[in-house]
Protein backbone atom coordinates (compact mmCIF):
# COMPACT_ATOMS: atom_id res chain seq x y z
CA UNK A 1 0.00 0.00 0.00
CA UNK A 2 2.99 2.55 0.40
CA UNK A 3 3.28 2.24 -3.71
CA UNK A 4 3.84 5.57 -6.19
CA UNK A 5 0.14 5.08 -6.98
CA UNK A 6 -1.66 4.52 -3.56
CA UNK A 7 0.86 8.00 -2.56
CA UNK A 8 -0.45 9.80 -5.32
CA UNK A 9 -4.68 8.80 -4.08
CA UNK A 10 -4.02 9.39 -0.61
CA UNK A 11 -2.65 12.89 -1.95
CA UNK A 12 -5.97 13.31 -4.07
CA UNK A 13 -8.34 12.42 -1.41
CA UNK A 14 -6.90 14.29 1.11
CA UNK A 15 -8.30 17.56 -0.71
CA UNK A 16 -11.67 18.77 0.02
CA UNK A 17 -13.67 18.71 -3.02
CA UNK A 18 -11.95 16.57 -4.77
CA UNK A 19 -10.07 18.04 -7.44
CA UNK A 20 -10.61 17.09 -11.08
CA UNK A 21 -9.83 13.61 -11.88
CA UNK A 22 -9.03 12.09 -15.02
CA UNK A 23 -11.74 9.52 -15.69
CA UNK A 24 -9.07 6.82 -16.01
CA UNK A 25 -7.74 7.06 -12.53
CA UNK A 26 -11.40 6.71 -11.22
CA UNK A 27 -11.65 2.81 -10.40
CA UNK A 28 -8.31 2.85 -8.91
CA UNK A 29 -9.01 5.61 -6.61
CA UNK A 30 -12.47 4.06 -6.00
CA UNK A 31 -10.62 0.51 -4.59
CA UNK A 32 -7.86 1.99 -2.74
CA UNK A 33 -10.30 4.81 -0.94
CA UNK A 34 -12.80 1.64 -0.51
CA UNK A 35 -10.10 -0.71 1.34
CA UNK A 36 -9.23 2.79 3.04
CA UNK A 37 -12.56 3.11 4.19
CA UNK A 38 -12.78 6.56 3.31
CA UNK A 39 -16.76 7.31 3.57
CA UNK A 40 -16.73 10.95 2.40
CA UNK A 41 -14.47 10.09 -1.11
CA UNK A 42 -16.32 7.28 -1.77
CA UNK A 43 -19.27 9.27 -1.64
CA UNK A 44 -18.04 12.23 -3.94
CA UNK A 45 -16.50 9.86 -6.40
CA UNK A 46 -19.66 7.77 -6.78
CA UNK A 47 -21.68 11.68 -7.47
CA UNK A 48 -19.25 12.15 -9.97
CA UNK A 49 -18.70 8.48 -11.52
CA UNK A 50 -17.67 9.12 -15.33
CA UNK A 51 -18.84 5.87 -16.42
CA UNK A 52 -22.51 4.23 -16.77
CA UNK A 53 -21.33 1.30 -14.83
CA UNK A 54 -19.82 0.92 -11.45
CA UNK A 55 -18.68 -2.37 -10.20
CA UNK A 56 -17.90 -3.40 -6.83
CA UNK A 57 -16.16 -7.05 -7.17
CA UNK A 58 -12.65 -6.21 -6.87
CA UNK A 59 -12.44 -4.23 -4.18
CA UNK A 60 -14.70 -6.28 -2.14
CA UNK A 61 -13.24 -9.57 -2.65
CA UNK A 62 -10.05 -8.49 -0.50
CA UNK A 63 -11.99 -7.15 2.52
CA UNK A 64 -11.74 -10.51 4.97
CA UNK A 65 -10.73 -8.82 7.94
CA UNK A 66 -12.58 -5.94 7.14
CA UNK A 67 -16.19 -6.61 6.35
CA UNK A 68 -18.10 -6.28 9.59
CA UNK A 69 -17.51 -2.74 10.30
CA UNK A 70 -15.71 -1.10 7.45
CA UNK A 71 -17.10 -2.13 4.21
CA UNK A 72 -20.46 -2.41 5.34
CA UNK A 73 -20.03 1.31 5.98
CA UNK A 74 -18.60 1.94 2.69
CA UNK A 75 -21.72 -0.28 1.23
CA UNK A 76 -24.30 2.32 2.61
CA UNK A 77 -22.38 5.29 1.95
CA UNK A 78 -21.99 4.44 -1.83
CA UNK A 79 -25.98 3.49 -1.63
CA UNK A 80 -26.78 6.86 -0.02
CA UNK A 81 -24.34 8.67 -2.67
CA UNK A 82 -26.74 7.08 -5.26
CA UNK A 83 -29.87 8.36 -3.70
CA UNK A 84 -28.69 11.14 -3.03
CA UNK A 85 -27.32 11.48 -6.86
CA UNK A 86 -31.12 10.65 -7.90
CA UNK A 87 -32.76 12.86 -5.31
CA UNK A 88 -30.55 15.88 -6.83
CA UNK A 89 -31.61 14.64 -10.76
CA UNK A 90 -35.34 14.53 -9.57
CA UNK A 91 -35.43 17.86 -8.13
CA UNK A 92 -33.42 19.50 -10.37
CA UNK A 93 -33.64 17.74 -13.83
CA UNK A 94 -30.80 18.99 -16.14
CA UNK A 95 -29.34 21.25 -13.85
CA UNK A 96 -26.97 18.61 -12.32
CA UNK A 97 -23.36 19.84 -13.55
CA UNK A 98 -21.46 16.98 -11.15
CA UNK A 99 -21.12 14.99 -14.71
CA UNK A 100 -22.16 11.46 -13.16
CA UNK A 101 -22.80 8.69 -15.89
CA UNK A 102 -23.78 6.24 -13.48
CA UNK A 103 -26.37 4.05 -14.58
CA UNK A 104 -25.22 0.55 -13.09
CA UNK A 105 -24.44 -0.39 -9.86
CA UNK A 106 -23.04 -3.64 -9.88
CA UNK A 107 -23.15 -6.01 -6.45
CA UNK A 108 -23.31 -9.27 -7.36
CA UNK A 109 -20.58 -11.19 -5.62
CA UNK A 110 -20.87 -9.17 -2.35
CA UNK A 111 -21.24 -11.38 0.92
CA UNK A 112 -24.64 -10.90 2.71
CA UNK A 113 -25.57 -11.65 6.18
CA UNK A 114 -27.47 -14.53 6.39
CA UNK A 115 -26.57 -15.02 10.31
CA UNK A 116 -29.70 -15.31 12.28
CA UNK A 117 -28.31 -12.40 14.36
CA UNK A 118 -28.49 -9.97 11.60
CA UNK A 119 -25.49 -7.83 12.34
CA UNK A 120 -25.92 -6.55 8.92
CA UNK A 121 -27.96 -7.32 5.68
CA UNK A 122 -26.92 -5.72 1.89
CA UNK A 123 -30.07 -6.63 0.44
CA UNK A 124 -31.96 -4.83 3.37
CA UNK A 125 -29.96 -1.77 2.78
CA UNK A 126 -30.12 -1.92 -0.78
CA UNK A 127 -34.67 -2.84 -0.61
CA UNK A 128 -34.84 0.62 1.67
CA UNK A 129 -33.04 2.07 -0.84
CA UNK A 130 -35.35 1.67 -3.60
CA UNK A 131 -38.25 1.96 -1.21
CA UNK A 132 -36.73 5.52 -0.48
CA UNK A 133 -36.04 6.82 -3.71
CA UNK A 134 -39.44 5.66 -5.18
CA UNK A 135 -41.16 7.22 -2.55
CA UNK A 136 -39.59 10.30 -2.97
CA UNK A 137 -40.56 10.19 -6.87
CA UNK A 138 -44.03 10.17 -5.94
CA UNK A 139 -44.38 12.85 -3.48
CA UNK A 140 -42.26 14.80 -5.69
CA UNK A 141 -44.46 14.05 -8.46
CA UNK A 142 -47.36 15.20 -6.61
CA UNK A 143 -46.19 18.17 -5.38
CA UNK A 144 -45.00 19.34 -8.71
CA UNK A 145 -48.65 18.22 -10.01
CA UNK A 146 -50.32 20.11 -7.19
CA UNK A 147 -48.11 23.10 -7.89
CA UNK A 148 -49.45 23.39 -11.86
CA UNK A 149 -53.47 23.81 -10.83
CA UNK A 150 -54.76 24.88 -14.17
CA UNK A 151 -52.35 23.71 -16.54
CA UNK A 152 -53.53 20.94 -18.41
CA UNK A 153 -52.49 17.54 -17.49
CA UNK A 154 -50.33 17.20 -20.91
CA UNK A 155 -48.63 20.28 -20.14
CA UNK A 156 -47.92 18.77 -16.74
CA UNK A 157 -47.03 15.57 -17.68
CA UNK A 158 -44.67 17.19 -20.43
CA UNK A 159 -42.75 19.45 -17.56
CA UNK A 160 -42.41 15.87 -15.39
CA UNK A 161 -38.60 15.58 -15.30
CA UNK A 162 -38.04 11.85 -17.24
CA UNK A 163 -35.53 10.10 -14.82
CA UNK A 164 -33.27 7.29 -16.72
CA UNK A 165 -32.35 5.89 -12.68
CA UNK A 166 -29.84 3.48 -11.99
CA UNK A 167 -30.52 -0.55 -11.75
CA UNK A 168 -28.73 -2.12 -8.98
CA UNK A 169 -27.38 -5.64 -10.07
CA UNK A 170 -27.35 -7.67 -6.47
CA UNK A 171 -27.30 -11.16 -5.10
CA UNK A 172 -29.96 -10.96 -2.90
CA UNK A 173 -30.29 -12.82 0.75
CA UNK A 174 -34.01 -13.15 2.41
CA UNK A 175 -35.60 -14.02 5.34
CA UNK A 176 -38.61 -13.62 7.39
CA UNK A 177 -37.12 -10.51 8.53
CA UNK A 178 -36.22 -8.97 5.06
CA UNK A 179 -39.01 -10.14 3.12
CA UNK A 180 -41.21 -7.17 3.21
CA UNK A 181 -39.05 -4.55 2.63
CA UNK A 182 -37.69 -6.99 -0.42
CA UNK A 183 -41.09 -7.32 -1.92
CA UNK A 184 -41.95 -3.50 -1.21
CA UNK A 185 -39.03 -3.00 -3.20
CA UNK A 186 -39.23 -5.15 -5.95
CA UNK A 187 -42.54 -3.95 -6.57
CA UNK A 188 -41.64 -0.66 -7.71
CA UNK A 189 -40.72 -2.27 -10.56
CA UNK A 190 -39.63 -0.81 -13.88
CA UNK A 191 -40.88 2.31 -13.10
CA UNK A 192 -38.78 3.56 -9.99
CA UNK A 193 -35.11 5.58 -10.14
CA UNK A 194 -33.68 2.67 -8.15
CA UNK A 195 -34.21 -0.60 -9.97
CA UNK A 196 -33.27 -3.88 -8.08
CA UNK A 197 -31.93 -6.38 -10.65
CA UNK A 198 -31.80 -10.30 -8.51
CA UNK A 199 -28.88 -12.34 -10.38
CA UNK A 200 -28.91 -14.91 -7.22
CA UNK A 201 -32.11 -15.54 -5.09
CA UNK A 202 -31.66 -17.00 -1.73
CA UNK A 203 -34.35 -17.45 0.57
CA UNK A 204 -34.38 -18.47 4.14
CA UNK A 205 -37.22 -20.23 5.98
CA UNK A 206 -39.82 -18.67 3.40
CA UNK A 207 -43.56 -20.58 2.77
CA UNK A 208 -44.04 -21.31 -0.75
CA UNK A 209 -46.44 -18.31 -1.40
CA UNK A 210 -43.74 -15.99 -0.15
CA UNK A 211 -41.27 -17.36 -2.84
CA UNK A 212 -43.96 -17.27 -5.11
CA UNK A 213 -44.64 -13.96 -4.67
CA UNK A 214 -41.11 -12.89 -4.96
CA UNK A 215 -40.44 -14.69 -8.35
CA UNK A 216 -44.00 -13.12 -9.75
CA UNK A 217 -41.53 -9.56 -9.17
CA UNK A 218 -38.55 -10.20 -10.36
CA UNK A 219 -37.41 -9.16 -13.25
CA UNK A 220 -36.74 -12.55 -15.62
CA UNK A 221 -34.24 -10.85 -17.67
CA UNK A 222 -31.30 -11.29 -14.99
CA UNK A 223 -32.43 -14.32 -12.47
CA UNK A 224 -29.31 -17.23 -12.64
CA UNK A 225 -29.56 -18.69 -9.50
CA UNK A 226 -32.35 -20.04 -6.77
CA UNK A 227 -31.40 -21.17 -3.23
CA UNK A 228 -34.25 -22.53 -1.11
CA UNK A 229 -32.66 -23.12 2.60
CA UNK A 230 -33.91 -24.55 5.65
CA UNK A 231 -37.62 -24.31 3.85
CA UNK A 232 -40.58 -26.94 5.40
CA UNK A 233 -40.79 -27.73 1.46
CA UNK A 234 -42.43 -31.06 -0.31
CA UNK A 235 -43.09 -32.14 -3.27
CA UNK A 236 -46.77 -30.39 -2.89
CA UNK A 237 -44.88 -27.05 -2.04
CA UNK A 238 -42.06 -27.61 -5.05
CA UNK A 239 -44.96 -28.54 -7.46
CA UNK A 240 -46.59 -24.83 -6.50
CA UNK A 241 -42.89 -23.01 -6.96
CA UNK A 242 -41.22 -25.04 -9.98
CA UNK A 243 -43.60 -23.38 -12.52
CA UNK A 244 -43.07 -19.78 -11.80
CA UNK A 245 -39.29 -20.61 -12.71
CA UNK A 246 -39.99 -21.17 -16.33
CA UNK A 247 -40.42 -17.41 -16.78
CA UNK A 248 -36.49 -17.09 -16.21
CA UNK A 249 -34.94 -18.08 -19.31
CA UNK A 250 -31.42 -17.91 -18.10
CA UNK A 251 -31.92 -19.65 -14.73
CA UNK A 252 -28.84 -21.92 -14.21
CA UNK A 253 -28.60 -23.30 -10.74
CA UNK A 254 -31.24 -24.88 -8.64
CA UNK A 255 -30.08 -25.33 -4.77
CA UNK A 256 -32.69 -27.10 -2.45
CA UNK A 257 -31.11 -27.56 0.80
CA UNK A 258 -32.82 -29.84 3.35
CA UNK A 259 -36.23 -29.97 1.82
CA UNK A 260 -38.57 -32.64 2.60
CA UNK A 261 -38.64 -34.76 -0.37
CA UNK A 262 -39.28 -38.04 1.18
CA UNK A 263 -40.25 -40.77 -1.03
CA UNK A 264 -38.83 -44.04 0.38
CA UNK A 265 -42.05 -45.09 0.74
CA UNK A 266 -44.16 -43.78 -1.93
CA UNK A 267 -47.74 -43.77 -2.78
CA UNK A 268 -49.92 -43.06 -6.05
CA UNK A 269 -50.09 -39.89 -5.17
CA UNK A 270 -46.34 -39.23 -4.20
CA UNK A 271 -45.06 -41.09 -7.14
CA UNK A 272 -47.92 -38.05 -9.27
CA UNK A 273 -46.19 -35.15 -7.45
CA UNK A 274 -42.84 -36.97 -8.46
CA UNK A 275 -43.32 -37.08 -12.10
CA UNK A 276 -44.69 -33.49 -11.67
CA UNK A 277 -42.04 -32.11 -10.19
CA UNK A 278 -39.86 -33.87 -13.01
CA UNK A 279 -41.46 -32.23 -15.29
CA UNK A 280 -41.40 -28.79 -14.22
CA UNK A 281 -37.24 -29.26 -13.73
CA UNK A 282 -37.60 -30.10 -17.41
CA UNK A 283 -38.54 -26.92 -18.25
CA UNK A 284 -35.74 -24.96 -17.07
CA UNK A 285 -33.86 -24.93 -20.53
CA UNK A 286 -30.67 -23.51 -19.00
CA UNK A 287 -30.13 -25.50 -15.90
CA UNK A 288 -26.42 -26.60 -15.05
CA UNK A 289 -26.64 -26.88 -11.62
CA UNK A 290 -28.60 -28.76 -9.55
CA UNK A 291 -28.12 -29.46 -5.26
CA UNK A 292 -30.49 -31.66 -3.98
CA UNK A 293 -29.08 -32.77 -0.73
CA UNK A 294 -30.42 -34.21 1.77
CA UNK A 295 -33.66 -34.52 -0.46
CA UNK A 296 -33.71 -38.60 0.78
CA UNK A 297 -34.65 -40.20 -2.69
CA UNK A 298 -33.67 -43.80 -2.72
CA UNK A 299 -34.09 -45.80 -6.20
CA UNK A 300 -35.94 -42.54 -7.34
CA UNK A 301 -33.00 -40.46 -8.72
CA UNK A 302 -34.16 -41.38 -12.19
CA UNK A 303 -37.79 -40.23 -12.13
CA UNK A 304 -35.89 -36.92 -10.62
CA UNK A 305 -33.46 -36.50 -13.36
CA UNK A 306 -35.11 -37.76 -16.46
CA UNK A 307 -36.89 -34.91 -18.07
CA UNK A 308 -34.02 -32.58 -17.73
CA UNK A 309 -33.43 -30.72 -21.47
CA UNK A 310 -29.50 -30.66 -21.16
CA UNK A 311 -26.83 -32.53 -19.45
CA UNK A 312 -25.95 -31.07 -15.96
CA UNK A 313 -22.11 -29.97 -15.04
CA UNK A 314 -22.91 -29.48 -11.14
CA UNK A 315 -25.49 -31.89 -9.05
CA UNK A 316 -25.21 -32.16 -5.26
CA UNK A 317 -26.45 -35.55 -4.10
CA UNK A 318 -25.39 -35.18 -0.57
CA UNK A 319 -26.96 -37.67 1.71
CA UNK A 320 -29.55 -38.64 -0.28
CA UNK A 321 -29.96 -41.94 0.55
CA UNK A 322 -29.04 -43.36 -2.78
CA UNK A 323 -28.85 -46.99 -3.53
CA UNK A 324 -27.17 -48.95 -6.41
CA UNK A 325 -29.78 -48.54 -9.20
CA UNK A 326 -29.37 -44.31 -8.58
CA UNK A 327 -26.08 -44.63 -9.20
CA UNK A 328 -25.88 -46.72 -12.17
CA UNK A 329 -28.61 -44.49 -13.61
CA UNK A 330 -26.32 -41.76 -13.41
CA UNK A 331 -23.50 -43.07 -14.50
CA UNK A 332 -25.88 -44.16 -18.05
CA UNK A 333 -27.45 -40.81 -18.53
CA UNK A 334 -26.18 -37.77 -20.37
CA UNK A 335 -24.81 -36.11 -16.91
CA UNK A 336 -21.87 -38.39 -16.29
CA UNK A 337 -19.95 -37.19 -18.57
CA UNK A 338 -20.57 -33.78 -18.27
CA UNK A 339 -20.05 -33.58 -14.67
CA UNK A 340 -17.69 -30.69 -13.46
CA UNK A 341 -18.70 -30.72 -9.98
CA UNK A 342 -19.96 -33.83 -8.07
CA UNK A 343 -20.63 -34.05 -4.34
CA UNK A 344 -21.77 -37.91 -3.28
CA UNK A 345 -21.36 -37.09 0.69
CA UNK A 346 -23.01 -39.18 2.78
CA UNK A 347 -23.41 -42.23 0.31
CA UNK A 348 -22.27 -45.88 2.26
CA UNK A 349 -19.92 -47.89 -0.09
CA UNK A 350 -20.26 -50.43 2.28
CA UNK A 351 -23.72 -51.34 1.20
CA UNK A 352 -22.87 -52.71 -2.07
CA UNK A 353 -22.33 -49.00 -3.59
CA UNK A 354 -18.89 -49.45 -4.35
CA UNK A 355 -18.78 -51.28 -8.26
CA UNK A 356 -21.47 -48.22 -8.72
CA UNK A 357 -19.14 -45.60 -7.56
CA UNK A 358 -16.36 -46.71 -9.60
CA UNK A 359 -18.08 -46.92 -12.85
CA UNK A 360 -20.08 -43.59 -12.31
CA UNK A 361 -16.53 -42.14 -11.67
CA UNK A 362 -15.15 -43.44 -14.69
CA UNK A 363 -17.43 -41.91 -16.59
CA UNK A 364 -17.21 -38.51 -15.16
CA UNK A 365 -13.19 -38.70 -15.27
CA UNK A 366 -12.45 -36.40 -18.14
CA UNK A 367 -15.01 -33.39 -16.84
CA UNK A 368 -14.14 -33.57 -13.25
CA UNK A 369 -13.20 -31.10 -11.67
CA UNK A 370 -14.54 -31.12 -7.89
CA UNK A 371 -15.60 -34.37 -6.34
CA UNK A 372 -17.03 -34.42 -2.48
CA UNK A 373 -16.79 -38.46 -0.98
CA UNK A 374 -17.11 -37.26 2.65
CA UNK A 375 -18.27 -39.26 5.37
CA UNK A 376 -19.06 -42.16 2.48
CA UNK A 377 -17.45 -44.95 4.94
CA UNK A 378 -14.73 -45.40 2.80
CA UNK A 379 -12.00 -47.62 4.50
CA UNK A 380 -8.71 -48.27 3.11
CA UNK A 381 -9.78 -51.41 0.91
CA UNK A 382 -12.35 -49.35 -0.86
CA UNK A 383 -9.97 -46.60 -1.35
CA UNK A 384 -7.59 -49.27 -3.14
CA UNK A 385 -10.33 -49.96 -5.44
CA UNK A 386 -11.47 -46.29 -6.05
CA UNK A 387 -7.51 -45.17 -6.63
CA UNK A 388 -7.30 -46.09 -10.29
CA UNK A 389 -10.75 -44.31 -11.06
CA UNK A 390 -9.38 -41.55 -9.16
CA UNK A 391 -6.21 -40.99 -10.96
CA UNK A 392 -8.26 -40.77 -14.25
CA UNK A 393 -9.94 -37.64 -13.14
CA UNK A 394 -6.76 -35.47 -14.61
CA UNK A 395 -8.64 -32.42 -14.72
CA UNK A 396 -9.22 -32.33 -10.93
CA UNK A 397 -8.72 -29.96 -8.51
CA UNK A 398 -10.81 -30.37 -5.61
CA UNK A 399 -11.13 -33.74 -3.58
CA UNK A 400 -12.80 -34.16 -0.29
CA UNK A 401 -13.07 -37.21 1.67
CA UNK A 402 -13.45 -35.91 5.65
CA UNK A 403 -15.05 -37.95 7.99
CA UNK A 404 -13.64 -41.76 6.55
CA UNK A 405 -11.66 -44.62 8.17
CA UNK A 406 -8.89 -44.05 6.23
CA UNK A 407 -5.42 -45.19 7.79
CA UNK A 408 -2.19 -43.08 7.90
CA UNK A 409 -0.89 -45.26 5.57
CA UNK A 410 -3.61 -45.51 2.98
CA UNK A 411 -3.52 -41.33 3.20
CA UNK A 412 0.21 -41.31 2.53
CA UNK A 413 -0.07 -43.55 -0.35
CA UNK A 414 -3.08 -41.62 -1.56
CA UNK A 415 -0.90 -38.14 -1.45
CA UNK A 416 1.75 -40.09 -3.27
CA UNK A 417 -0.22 -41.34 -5.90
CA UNK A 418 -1.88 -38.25 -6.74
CA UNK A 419 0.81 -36.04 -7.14
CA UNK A 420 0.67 -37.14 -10.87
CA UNK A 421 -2.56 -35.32 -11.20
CA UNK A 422 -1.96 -31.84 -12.44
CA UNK A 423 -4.55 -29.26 -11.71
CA UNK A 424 -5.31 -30.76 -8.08
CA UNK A 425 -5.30 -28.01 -5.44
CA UNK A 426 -7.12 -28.91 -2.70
CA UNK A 427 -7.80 -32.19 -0.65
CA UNK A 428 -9.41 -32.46 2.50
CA UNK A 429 -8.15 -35.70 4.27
CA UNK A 430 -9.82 -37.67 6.97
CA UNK A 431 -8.45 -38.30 10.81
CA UNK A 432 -6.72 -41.30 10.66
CA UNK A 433 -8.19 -44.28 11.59
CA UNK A 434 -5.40 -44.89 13.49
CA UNK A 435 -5.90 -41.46 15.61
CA UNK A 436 -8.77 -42.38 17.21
CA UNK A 437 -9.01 -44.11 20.94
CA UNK A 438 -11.74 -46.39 19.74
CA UNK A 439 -11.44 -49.77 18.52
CA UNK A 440 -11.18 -49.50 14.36
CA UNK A 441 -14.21 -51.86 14.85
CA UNK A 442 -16.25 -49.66 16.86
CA UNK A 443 -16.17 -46.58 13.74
CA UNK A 444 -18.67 -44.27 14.07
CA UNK A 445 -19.03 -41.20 11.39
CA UNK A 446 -21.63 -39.56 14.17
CA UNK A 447 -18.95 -39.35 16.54
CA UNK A 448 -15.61 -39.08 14.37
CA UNK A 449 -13.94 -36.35 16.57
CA UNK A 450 -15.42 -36.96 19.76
CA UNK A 451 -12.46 -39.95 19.85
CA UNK A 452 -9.37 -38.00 18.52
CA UNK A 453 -6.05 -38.75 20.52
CA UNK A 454 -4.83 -35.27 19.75
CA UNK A 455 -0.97 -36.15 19.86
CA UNK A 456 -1.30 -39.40 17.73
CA UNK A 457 -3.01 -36.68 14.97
CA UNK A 458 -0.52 -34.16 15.23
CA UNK A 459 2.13 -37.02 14.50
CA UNK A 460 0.21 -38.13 11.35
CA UNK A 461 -0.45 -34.29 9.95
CA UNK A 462 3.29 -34.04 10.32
CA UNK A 463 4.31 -36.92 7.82
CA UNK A 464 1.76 -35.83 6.08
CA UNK A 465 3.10 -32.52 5.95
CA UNK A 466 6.43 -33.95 5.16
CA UNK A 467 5.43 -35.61 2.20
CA UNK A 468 4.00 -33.13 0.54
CA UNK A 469 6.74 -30.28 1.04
CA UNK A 470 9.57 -33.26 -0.50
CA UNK A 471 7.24 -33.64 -3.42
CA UNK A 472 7.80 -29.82 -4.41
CA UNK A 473 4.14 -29.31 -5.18
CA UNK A 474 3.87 -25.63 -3.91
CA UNK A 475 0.13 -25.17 -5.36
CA UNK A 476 -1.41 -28.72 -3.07
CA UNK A 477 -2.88 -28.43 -0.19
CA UNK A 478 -3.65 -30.79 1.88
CA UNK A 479 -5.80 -30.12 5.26
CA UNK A 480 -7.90 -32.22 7.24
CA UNK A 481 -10.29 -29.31 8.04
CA UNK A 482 -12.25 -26.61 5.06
CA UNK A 483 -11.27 -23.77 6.90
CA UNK A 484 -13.91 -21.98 4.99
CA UNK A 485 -15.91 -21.88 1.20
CA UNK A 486 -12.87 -19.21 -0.06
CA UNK A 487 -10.65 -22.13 0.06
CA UNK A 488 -12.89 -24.51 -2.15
CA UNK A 489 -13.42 -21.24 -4.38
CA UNK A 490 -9.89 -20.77 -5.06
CA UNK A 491 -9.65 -24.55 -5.83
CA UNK A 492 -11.96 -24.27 -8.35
């Protein structure tokens, strides 16, 4: 930070107005005053942005240490600059001499707060926003309106100042908190200065009428991604949402975490709502990505799957429950070998799953790229099977496999072994079997850390350790704990 260039900003920002800046030293000033935290700048650079669009990813993506207090203050105070900006144009149309350009604000990629103690929410801020701003359109509007008593309502409508706004591109986070002020502002619609543009939709122990509600208002130019968490959703409830996705044309990723989609022991009626709910997946023409974990849908993966338009690169099957004839369904259809990202957590190779797994593996080994066999109960006889497979996949770069009996040994060999594959990054490695103060015998997944002998561990992560700083592979890592989802990003 103590470069020519970040001398030469701090000297700029220091003055009071800003002095004129050459529009091509704008975004750099913008990042460094951001990471700065520098409310005021911020706020006079965003009034006089040169450009129509203003993007936020770089900058934000470096703010780890900084994101509780800092840049959430710098999020609001760029907001308010905006309102402010639009407040000015509305009141005084054409007289605005500041030479803003800005037309797009662009938040996608910023962290929200989806902690139940709501320290701080960017789609809340952002909602009041255009709440604010399109309230202050209409009074506006009918104070001017009020203010013209006699003149004809052409000649009014003709001296209305016509406001081109600025649409805020956002991931946005909701909850029953949020969800009012979210639909308030999404209602405003086309026709408000402040126009909230969803890329990413997640929602957060919604009904299905509220989700419903908010798909009916967003616009389905822009929608890529749906999250449903910790929602008391079945099929009845998914039949009632699915169709109000077809409207978004570029929808790419489907994530249903923990619904309810129980159907290990189906009915007529349950096996209707099945095919239904097949169907309506069917219809989302651009669909890549698909998470259904947890969903428990043993022997039923096919009836799930089987009306999809295009092959899928991402499907989460996490403790689902599967049995043999899901897996070789897969490993037949069009997704295998597509498959980019895979995540199988959860599944029991001991219960005849493991011929499966290999073959559905085999045919996913030229696309895959991440690949998730945590807590499968994977002990070091399976792994010797697996291995092969596994050192097919030369494209990968992400490998998990927490939470299985796994010996020292086997681990060892397995870091050995893969060192031949090229683009892996990341593994996440099991405690040793061997680590543990229980019998090998007595194995338990539920309780896999409750039994560590700490000193045995640290022993094993050193070899470990060991063995992969002799093999001179600076860009592996190997850790027995995701310290958090930046780590899988960057191995991806």
């Amino acid at each position: 930070m103590d470069s020519l260039v970040f001398l030469c900003v701090h000297e700029v920002v220091t003055q009071r107005p800003l002095p004129d800046i050459p529009p091509h030293l704008y975004p750099v000033i913008f990042e460094l005053t951001f990471l700065a935290g520098i409310l005021p700048v911020l706020q006079d650079l965003v009034a006089t942005w040169p450009f129509p669009v203003l993007k936020f990813q770089r900058p934000v993506g470096q703010w780890e240490d900084l994101w509780v207090d800092r840049c959430c203050d710098c999020i609001q105070a760029i907001i308010q600059a905006v309102v402010d900006q639009l407040r000015r144009e509305l009141e005084e149309p054409g007289s605005d001499s500041s030479g803003c350009r800005l037309r797009m604000l662009d938040m996608t990629g910023i962290p929200d707060d989806a902690d139940s103690r709501r320290i701080w929410s960017c789609t809340e801020v952002l909602a009041k926003a255009c709440v604010e701003v399109s309230k202050h359109q209409q009074e506006f509007q009918r104070h001017r309106t009020s203010g013209h008593t006699g003149v004809s309502g052409a000649m009014t409508a003709a001296a209305s100042p016509q406001l081109r706004g600025v649409d805020v591109h956002a991931d946005v986070v909701v909850d029953g908190t949020s969800y009012q002020i979210l639909h308030d502002a999404l209602q405003t619609g086309a026709a408000g200065p402040l126009r909230l543009k969803c890329r990413e939709l997640q929602a957060l122990c919604l009904s299905a009428s509220q989700i419903v509600t908010l798909l009916e208002s967003l616009d389905p130019s822009w929608l890529h991604r749906v999250n449903l968490y910790f929602i008391n959703l079945g099929l009845t409830e998914l039949s009632v949402i699915l169709p109000h996705l077809t409207r978004f044309p570029e929808l790419r990723s489907l994530k249903l975490w923990n619904i309810t989609m129980d159907v290990q022991h189906p009915t007529p009626e349950s096996a209707n709502r099945l095919r239904c709910v097949a169907r309506q997946l069917g219809m989302l023409p651009s669909l890549q990505e698909l998470n259904l974990r947890s969903a428990r849908l043993p022997g039923n993966l096919c009836h799930i799957l089987c009306d999809l338009q295009a092959p899928l690169e991402s499907l989460n099957l996490g403790y689902c429950s599967l049995i043999p004839d899901d897996l070789t369904f897969l490993s037949q259809s069009i997704h295998a070998p597509a498959l980019k990202s895979l995540d199988l957590s959860g599944l029991n190779v001991s219960q005849g799953l493991l011929e499966q797994l290999q073959l559905l593996l085999e045919k996913a080994s030229a696309s895959l790229l991440y690949l998730d066999l945590s807590y499968c109960h994977i002990a070091d006889s399976h792994l010797a099977v697996l291995l092969p497979t596994l050192l097919c996949c030369s494209r990968l770069r992400f490998l998990g496999l927490e939470g299985n009996p796994l010996s020292t040994a086997a681990i060892k060999d397995l870091l050995q072994k893969t060192l031949e594959l090229p683009n892996l990054h990341l593994v996440v490695y099991p405690v040793p079997l061997d680590c543990h103060t229980l019998d090998p015998s007595e194995f338990d997944s539920d309780f896999f850390y409750e039994s560590v002998d700490e000193e045995l561990f640290l022993a094993a992560k050193a070899e470990i350790f060991q063995l992969l700083e002799n093999s001179g592979r600076t860009d592996l890592v190997w850790t027995d704990k995701l310290e958090s989802l930046e780590d899988l990003d960057d191995s991806l």
